[in-house]
Every structure is written in structure tokens, then in C-alpha cells.
Protein backbone atom coordinates (compact mmCIF):
# COMPACT_ATOMS: atom_id res chain seq x y z
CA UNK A 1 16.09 101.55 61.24
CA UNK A 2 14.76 105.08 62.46
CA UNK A 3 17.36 108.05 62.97
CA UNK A 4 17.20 107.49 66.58
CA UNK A 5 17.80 103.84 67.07
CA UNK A 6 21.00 103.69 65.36
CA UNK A 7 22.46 105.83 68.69
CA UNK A 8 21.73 102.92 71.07
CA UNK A 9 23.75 101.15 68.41
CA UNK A 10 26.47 103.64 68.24
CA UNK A 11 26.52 103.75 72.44
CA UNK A 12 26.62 100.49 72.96
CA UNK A 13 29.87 99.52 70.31
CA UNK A 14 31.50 102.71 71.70
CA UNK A 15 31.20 101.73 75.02
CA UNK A 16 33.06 98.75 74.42
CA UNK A 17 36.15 100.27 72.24
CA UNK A 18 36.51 103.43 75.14
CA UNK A 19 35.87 100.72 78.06
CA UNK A 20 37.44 97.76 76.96
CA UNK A 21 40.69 96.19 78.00
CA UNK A 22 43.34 96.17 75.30
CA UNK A 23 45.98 94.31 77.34
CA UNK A 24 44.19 91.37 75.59
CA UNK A 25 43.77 92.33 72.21
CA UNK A 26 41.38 89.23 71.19
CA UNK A 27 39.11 89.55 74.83
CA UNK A 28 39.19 93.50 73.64
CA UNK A 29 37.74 92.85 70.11
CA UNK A 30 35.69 90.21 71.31
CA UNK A 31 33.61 92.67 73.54
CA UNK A 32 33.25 94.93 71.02
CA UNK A 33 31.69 91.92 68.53
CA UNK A 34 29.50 91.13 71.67
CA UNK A 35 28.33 95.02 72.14
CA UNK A 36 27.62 95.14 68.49
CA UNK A 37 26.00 91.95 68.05
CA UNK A 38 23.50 92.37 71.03
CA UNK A 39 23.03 96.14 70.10
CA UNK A 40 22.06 94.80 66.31
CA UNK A 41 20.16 91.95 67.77
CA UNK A 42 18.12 94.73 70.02
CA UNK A 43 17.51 96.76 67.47
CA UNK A 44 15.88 93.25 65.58
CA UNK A 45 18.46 92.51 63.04
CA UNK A 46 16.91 90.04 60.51
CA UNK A 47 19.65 89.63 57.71
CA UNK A 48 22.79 88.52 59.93
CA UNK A 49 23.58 85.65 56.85
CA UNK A 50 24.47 88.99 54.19
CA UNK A 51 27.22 90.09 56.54
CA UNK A 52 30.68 89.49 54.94
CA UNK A 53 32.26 88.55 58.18
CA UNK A 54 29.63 86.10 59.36
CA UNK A 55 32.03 82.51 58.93
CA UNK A 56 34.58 85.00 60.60
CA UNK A 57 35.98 83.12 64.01
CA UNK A 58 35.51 85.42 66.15
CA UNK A 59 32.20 86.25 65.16
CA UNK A 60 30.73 82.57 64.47
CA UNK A 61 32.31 82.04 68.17
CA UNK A 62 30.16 85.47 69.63
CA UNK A 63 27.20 84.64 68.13
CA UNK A 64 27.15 80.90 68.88
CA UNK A 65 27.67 81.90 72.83
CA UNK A 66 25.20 84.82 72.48
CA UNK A 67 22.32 82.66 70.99
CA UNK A 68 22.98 78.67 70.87
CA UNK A 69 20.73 78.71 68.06
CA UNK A 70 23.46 80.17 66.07
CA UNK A 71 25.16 76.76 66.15
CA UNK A 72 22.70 74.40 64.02
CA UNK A 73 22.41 77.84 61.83
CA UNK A 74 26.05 77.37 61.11
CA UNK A 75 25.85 73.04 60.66
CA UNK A 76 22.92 73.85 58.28
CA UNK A 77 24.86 76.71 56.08
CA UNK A 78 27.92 74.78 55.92
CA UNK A 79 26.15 71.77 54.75
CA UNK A 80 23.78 73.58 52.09
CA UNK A 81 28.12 75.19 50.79
């Protein structure tokens, strides 16, 4: 990742914490999982499975609406333990 496209990265997830709605704290987190997870995806993020928080809910839930793929990635992971 260059200099340069880490600030679509940085726009994108800040977008989300200044715009978002924290009357519902879980929709407001949820947006900002979505803004980083498309802005990562964008940017042609490769290594998702060395993230600490990837069998986190509320990820595993973002990135399985985001990209249905994401759901046999998941059954196969679990399965392999």
C-alpha cells in the first residue's frame, strides 16, 4: 500500500464514525465495519484470514453480506479448526 492510498482508506472509515448514527450503537459500528471493509477490499486486501477480529460477529456478519463468498470461506475455516 502506497502513501496515498491509505487516505481513501482513512476517508472512507472517517466518514462513517463523523456521519454515522449513534442512537443505535450496533447499526453505528456496523457502518463503520462496512466503510472499512469495502475501503480495504478497494484498496485489494488479500490477507483478510490474519486479522484478529475476523470470527468476530459483527464482522463475519459484514463481510458475509458484503461478499456471499465470505460464507463457504467461513464453513471451510471452521471445518479445517
Amino acid at each position: 500500500m502506497g502513501w496515498c492510498s491509505g487516505t481513501g482508506i482513512f476517508d472512507d472509515v472517517l466518514k462513517a464514525v463523523l456521519d454515522g448514527s449513534k442512537d443505535d450503537f450496533y447499526s453505528y459500528q456496523k457502518g463503520i465495519v462496512e466503510a472499512l471493509t469495502n475501503a480495504m477490499w478497494r484498496h485489494d486486501w488479500d490477507c483478510e484470514p490474519d486479522s484478529d477480529y475476523l470470527f468476530n460477529p459483527l464482522v463475519k456478519e459484514v463481510f458475509c453480506e458484503l461478499d456471499p463468498r465470505w460464507v463457504d470461506y467461513y464453513k471451510e475455516m471452521e471445518e479445517d479448526g
